[in-house]
Protein backbone atom coordinates (compact mmCIF):
# COMPACT_ATOMS: atom_id res chain seq x y z
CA UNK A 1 -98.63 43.26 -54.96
CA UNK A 2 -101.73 43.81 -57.31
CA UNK A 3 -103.68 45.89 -59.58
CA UNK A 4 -107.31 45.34 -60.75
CA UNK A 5 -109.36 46.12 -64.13
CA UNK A 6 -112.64 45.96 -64.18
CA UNK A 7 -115.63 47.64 -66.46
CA UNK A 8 -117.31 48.67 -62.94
CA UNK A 9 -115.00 51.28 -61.33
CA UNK A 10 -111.79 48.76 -62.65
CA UNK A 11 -110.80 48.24 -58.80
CA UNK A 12 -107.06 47.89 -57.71
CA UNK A 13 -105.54 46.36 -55.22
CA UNK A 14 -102.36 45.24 -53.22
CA UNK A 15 -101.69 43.38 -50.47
CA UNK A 16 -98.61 42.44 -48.83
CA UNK A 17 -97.66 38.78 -46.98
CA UNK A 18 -94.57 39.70 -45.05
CA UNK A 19 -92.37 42.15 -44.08
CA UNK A 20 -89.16 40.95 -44.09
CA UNK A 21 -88.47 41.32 -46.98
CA UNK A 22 -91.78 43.12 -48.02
CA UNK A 23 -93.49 40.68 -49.97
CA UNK A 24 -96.85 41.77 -52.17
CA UNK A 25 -99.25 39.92 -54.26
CA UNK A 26 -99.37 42.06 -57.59
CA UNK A 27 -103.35 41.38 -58.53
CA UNK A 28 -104.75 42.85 -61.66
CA UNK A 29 -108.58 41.87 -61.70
CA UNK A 30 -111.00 42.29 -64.56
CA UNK A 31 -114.81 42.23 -64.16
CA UNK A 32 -115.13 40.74 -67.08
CA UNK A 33 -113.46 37.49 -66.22
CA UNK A 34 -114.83 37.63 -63.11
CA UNK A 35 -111.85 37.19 -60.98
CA UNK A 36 -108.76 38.79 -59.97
CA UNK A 37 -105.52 37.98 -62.01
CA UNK A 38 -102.81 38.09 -59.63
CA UNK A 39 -99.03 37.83 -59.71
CA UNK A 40 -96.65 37.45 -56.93
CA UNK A 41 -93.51 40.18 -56.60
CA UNK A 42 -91.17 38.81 -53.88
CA UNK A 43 -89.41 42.35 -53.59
CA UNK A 44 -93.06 44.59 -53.86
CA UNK A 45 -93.02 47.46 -56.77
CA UNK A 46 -90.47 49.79 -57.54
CA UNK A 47 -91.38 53.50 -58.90
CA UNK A 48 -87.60 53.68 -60.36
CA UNK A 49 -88.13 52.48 -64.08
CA UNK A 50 -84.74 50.78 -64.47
CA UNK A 51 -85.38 48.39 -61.50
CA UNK A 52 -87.38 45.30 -63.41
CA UNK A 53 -89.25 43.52 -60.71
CA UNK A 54 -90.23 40.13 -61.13
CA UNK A 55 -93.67 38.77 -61.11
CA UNK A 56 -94.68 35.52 -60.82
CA UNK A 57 -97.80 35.04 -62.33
CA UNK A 58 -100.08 32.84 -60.06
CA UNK A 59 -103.78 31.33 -59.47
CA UNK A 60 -106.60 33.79 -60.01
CA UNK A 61 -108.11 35.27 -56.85
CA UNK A 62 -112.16 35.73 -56.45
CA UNK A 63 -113.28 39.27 -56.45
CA UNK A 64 -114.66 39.05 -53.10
CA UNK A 65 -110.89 39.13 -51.84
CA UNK A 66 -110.20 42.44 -53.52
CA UNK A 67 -110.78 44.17 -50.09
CA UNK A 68 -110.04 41.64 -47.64
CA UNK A 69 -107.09 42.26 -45.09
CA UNK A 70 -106.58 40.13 -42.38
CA UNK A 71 -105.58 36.66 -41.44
CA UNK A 72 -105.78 33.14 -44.06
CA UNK A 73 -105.46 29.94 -41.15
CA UNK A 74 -102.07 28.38 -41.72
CA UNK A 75 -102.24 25.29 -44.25
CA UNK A 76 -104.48 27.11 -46.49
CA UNK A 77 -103.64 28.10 -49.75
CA UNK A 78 -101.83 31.57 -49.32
CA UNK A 79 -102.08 31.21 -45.50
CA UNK A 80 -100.61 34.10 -43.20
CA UNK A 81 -101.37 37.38 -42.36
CA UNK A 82 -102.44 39.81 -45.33
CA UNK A 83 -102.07 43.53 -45.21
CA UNK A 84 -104.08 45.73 -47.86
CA UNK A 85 -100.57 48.20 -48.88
CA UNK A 86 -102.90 50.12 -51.32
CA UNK A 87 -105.93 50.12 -53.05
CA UNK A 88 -107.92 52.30 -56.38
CA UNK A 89 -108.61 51.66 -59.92
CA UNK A 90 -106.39 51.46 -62.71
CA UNK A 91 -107.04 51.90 -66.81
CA UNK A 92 -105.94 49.31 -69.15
CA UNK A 93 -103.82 50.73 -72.21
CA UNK A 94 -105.17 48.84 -75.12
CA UNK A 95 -106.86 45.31 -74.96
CA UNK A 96 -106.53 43.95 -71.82
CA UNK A 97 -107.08 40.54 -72.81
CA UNK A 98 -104.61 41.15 -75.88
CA UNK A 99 -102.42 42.32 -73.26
CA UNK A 100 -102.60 39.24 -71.42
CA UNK A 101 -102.32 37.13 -74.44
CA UNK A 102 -99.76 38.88 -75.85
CA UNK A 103 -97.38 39.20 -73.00
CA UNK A 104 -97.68 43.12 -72.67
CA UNK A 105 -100.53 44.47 -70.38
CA UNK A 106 -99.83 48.23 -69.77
CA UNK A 107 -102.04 49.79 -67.65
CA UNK A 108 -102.65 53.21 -65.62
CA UNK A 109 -102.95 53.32 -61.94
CA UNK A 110 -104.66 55.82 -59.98
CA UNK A 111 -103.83 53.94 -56.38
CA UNK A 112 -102.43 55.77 -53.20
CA UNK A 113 -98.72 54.71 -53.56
CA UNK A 114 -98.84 52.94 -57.08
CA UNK A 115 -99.74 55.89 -59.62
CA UNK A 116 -99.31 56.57 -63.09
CA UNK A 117 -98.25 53.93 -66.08
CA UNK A 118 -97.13 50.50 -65.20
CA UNK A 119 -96.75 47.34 -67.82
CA UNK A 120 -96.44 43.64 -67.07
CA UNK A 121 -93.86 42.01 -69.42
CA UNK A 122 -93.80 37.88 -69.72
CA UNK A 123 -90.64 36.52 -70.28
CA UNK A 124 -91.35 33.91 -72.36
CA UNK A 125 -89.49 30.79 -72.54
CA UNK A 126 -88.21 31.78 -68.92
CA UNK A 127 -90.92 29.88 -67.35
CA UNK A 128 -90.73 27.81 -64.71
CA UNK A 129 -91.79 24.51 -64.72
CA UNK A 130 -94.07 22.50 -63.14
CA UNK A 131 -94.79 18.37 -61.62
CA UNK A 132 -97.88 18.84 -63.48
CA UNK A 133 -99.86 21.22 -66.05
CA UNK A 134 -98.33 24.11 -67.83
CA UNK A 135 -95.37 25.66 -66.34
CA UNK A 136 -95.04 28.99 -64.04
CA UNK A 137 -95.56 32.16 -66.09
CA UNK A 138 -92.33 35.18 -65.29
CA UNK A 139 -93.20 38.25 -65.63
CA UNK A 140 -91.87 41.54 -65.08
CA UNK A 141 -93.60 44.52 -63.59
CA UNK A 142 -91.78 47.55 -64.76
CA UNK A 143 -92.51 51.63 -63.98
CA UNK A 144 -93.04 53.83 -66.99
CA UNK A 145 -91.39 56.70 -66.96
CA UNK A 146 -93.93 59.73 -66.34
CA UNK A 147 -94.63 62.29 -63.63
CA UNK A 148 -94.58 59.45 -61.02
CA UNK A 149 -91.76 57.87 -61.77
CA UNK A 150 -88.76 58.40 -59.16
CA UNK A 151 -84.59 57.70 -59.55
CA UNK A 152 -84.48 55.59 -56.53
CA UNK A 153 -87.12 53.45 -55.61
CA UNK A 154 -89.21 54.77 -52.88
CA UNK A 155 -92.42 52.50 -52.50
CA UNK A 156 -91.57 50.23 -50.44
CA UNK A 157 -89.20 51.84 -47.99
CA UNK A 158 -91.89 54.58 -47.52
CA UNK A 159 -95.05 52.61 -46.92
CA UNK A 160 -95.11 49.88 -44.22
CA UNK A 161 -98.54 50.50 -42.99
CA UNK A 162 -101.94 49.30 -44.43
CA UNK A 163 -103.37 51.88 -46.38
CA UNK A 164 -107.03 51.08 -44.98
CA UNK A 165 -106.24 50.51 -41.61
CA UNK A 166 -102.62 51.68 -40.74
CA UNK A 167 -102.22 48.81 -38.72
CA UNK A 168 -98.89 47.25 -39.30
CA UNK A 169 -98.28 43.26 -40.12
CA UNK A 170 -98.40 42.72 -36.55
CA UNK A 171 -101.28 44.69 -35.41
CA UNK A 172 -103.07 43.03 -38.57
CA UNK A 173 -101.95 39.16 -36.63
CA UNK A 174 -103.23 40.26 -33.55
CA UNK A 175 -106.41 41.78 -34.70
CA UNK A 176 -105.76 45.38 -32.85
CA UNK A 177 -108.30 47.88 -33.88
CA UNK A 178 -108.44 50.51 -37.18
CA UNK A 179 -105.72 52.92 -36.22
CA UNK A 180 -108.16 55.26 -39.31
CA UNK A 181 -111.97 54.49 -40.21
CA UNK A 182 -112.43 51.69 -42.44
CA UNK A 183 -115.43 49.33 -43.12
CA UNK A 184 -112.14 46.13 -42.58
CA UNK A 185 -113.39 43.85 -39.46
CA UNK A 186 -110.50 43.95 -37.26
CA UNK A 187 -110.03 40.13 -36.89
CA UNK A 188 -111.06 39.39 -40.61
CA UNK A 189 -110.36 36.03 -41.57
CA UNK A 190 -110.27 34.30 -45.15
CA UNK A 191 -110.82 30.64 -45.81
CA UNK A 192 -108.82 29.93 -49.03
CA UNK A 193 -109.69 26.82 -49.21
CA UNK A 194 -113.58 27.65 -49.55
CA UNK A 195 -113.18 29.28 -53.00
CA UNK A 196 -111.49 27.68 -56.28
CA UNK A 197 -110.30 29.69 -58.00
CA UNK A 198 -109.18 28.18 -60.84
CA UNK A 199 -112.43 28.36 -62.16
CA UNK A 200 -114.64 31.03 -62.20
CA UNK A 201 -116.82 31.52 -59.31
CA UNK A 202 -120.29 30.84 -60.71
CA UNK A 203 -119.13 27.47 -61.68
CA UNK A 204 -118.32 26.22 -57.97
CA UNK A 205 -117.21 22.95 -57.13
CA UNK A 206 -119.61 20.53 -55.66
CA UNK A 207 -116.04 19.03 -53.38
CA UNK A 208 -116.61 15.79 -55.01
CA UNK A 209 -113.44 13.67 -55.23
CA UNK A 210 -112.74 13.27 -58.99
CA UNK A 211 -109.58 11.94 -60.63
CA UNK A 212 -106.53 14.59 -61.39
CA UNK A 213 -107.08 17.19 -64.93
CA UNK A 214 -105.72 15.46 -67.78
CA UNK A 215 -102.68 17.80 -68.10
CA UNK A 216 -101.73 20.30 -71.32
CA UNK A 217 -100.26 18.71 -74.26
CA UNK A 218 -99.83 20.71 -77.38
CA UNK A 219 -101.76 19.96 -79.67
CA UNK A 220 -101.74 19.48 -83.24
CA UNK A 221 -101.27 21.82 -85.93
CA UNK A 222 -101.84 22.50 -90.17
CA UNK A 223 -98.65 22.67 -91.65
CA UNK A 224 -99.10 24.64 -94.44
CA UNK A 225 -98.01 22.76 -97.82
CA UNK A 226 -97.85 24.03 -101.60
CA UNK A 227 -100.56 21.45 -102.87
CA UNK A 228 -102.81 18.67 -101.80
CA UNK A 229 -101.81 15.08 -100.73
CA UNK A 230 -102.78 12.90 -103.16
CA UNK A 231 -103.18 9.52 -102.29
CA UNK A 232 -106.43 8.22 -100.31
CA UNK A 233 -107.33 8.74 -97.00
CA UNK A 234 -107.64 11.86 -95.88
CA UNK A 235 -110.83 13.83 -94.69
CA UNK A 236 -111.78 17.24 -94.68
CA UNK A 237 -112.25 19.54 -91.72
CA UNK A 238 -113.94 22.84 -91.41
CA UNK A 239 -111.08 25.87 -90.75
CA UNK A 240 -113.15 27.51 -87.82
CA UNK A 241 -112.25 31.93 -87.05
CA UNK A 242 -111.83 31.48 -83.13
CA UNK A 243 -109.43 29.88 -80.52
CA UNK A 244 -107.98 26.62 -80.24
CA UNK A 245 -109.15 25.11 -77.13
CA UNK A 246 -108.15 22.18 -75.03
CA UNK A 247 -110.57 21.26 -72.65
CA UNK A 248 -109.15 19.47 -69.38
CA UNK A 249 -112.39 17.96 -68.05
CA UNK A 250 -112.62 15.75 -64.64
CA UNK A 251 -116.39 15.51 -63.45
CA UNK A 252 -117.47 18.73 -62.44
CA UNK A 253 -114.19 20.21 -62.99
CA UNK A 254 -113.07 22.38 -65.99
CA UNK A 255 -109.92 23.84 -66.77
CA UNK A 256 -109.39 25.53 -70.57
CA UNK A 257 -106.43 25.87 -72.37
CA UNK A 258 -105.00 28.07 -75.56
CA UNK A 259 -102.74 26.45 -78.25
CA UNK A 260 -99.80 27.30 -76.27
CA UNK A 261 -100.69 26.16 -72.27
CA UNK A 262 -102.17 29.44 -71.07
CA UNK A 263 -105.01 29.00 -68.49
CA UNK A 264 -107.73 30.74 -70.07
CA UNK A 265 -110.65 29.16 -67.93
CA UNK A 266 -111.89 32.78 -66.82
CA UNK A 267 -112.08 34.49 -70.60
CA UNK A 268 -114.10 30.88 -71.49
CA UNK A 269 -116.44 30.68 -68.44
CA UNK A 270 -119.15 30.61 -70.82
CA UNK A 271 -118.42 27.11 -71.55
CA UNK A 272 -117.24 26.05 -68.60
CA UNK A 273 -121.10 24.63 -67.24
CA UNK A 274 -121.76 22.64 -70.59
CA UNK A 275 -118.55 20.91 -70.37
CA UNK A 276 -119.08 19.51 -66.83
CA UNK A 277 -121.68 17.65 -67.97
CA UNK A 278 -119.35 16.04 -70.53
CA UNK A 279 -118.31 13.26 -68.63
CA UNK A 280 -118.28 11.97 -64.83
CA UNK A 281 -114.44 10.55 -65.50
CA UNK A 282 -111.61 12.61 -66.87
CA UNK A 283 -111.07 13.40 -70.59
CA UNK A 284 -108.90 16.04 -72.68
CA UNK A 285 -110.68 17.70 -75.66
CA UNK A 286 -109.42 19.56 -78.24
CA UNK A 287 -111.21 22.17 -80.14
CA UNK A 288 -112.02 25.50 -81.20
CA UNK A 289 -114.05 28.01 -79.76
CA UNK A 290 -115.68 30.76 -82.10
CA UNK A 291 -118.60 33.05 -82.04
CA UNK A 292 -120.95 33.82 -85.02
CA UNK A 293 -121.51 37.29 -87.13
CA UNK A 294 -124.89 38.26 -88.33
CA UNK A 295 -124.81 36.29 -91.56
CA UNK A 296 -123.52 32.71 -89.55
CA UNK A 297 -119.80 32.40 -90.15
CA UNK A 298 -117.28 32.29 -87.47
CA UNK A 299 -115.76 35.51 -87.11
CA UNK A 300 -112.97 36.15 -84.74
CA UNK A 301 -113.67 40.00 -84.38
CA UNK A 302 -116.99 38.84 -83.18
CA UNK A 303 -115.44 36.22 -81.32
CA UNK A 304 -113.49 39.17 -79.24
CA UNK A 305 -116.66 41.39 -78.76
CA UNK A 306 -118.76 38.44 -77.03
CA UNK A 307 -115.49 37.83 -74.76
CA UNK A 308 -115.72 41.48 -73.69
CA UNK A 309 -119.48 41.80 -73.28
CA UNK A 310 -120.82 38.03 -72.40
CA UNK A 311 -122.13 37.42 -75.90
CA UNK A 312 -122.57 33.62 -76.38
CA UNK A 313 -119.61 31.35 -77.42
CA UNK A 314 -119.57 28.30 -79.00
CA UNK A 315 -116.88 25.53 -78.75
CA UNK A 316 -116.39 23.01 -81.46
CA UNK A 317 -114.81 19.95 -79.98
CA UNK A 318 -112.95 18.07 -82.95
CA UNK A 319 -110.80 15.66 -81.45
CA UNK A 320 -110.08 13.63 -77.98
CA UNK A 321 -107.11 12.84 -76.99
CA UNK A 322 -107.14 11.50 -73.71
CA UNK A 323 -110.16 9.64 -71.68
CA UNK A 324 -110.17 8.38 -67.69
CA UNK A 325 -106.42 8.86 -67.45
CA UNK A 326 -105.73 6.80 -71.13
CA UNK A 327 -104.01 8.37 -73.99
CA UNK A 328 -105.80 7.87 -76.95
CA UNK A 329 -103.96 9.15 -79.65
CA UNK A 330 -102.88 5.71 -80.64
CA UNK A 331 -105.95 5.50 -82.18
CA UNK A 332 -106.53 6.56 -85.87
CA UNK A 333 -108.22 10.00 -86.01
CA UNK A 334 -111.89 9.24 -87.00
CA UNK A 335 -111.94 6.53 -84.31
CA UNK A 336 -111.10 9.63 -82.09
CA UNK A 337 -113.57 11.82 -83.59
CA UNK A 338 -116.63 8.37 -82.73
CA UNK A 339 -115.47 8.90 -79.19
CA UNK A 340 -115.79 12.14 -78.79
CA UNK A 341 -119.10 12.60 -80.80
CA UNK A 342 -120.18 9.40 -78.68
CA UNK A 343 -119.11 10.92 -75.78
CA UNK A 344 -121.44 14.32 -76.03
CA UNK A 345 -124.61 12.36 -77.20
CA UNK A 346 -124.87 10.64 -74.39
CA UNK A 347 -124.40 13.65 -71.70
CA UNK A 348 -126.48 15.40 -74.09
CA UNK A 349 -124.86 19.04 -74.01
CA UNK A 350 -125.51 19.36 -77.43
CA UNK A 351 -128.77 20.29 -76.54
CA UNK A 352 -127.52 23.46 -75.27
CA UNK A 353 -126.32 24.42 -78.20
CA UNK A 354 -123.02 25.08 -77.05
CA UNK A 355 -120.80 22.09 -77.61
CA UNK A 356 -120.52 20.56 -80.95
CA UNK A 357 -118.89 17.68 -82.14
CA UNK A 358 -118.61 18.74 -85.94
CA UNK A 359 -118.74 15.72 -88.84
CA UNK A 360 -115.86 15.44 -91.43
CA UNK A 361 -115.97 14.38 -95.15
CA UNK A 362 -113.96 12.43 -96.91
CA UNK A 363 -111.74 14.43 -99.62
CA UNK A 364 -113.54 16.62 -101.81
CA UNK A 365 -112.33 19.70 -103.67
CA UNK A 366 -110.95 21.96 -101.08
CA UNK A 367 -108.16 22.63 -98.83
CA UNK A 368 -107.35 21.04 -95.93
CA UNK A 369 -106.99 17.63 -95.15
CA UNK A 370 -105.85 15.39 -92.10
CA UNK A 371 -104.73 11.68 -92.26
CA UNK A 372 -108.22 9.75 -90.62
CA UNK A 373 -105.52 6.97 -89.57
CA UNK A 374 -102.96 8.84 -87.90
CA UNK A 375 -102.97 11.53 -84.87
C-alpha cells in the first residue's frame, strides 16, 4: 500500500493486489528521484498506532504507474490484478532523503482513507537476505497518534472498493465499467516488464543481453589511528566531503550503492549516463561522489542541495575492485588505481567532466595514507 512525495503536488498512492487477505503495495514516490519508492505491506495499513505493520521495502516503481489500476499479464513482474485503494498527496516531515537514509521517513498524508502522520521505521539488521545483491530492507509502517488515529484498526475492514472506480478486485479482472467517473480505462493493462525500474527512467535500457551486476561488497574504510605509519610505502589520497559510492556497472546498466548496500541509483541518476559508457563488460567501482561550493572544495551541504534541486554531481572513482566477473583485489592498490584510470581514458567519460579517476602521491606531510600494495 503506498504513499508518494513529490515537489509537484507530492502525489500519493495505494494500490492493493489481493483480497484475501488484503494485500497493498505501500509506494512513497518523490519527484525528485524520479520514481516511486514503494514497499510491500502483506496485511495493508492500520490507523490503530499500536498495530506495527510490516513493510517490505521493494523495487522502485516509474511514476507513470502512480495512477494505473487494472490488470499486469501473469509472469510479469508484479503480475495480477491491481486496484487503486486510495490516492492524494502527502508532506514529508524533515528530509526525505535523510529519512530514507536514516531509517525514519515520517510523513503527512492527506489521502481519502490514509490521513494524518504516518512514519516508516527500518529495522535494521532484520533484513532479509538475498541469492544475490544487498539483502531485503524491513520496515515498519506505523500510525502516529493524532486526530486520525483510531483504537481498533478500521482501514482495511472499511474500504474494499477502489477509490477511483469502486469497482471491486473482481470487477477490476473482468474489466466492468467505472461504477463513479474517473479518467481509469476500464480494461487498463500494465506491461511490467517494459519499464526497469531499477534505474531511473531517463536512463532506459537498450534490452541488450549483458553479463549479471557485479554484486555489493563493502568496501573499505580509514581506521582512524593516533599517528602516521612510518615505514615506506604508502600513498596519499584526497579525503573527499560527499558519499561513498560503489558503482555496479554491466554495459548499459548501472546500479549505485552507499557504504552500507543501500540502492541509491535514483538520488545518483545524474551519474548514471556517464557511467554506462564506462565499459561494455561488467566492473565494480568504488568511489565518492561530491558536489563543489563556490570557492571549489567538496562540500557535503552543497552536495545535499544539488541532490534536491538537480545541481551537477561529480563522482570520483578511486579504486576497482572487480572487472568482467574477476575479483581484483588481489592486486596491490596502485595496480588497481592503473586499471581503473585506464579503464575511463579509453571510454573517454572524463570528457564530461563527471567521472574522475583522481592521482595519488606518494607520502608527503599530511594525513592519510593507504598501503599501495595491499587492498
Amino acid at each position: 500500500m503506498p504513499g508518494t512525495v513529490t515537489n509537484r503536488g507530492r502525489l500519493f498512492a495505494s494500490w492493493c493486489k489481493n483480497m484475501t487477505p488484503l494485500a497493498c503495495t505501500m509506494i512513497s514516490a518523490s519527484s525528485l528521484d524520479g520514481v516511486l519508492k514503494s514497499w510491500a505491506v502483506t496485511k495493508g495499513p492500520s490507523d490503530n498506532p499500536d498495530d506495527k505493520r510490516l513493510a517490505v521495502r521493494v523495487e522502485d516503481h516509474p511514476l507513470d504507474y502512480g495512477s494505473f489500476e487494472g490488470t499486469i499479464p501473469r509472469g510479469e513482474y508484479g503480475g495480477g490484478t491491481v486496484m487503486l485503494w486510495d490516492e492524494g498527496s502527502w508532506e514529508p516531515i524533515g528530509d526525505p532523503h535523510a529519512g530514507l537514509n536514516d531509517g525514519d521517513l515520517k510523513m503527512r498524508l492527506q489521502g481519502h482513507r490514509m490521513k494524518g502522520e504516518w512514519v516508516l521505521v527500518h529495522m535494521k539488521g532484520r533484513d532479509s537476505k538475498r541469492k544475490s545483491g544487498p539483502p531485503r530492507e524491513n520496515w515498519l509502517l506505523i500510525k502516529h497518534r493524532d486526530d486520525y488515529a483510531r483504537d481498533e484498526e478500521t482501514l482495511v475492514a472499511r474500504f474494499t472498493k477502489s477509490v477511483s472506480t469502486g469497482r471491486d478486485m473482481d470487477g477490476i479482472a473482468k474489466g466492468l465499467k467505472s461504477k463513479k467517473p474517473t479518467k481509469v480505462a476500464a480494461d487498463a493493462v500494465w506491461h511490467s516488464d517494459a519499464v526497469q525500474v531499477d534505474k531511473p527512467a531517463r536512463h532506459k535500457s537498450r534490452r541488450t543481453k549483458s553479463a549479471p551486476l557485479p554484486s555489493f561488497r563493502a568496501p573499505q574504510l580509514a581506521t582512524l589511528v593516533t599517528a602516521v605509519p612510518e615505514s615506506s610505502g604508502w600513498v596519499f589520497e584526497m579525503k573527499y566531503d560527499g558519499y561513498r559510492c560503489l558503482a555496479a556497472i554491466s554495459g548499459d546498466q548501472v546500479r549505485l550503492y552507499t557504504r552500507t548496500g543501500k540502492d541509491w541509483t535514483t538520488q545518483f541518476a545524474e551519474i548514471v549516463a556517464p557511467l554506462t559508457k564506462i565499459t561494455k563488460g561488467t566492473a565494480l567501482i568504488d568511489g565518492e561522489l561530491c558536489a563543489f561550493d563556490a570557492k571549489g572544495r567538496t562540500d557535503f551541504s552543497t552536495l545535499k542541495d544539488h541532490l534536491s534541486n538537480g545541481g551537477p554531481l561529480t563522482y570520483f572513482a578511486f579504486d576497482l575492485l572487480e572487472v568482467d566477473g574477476n575479483d581484483i583485489t588481489r592486486l596491490g592498490l596502485t595496480q588497481r588505481k592503473g586499471k581503473a584510470r585506464k579503464t575511463a581514458r579509453q571510454s573517454r567519460v572524463l570528457v564530461a567532466g563527471t567521472i574522475f579517476c583522481p592521482c595519488h602521491w606518494q607520502w608527503p606531510e599530511g594525513v592519510r595514507r593507504r598501503c599501495p600494495r595491499g587492498p
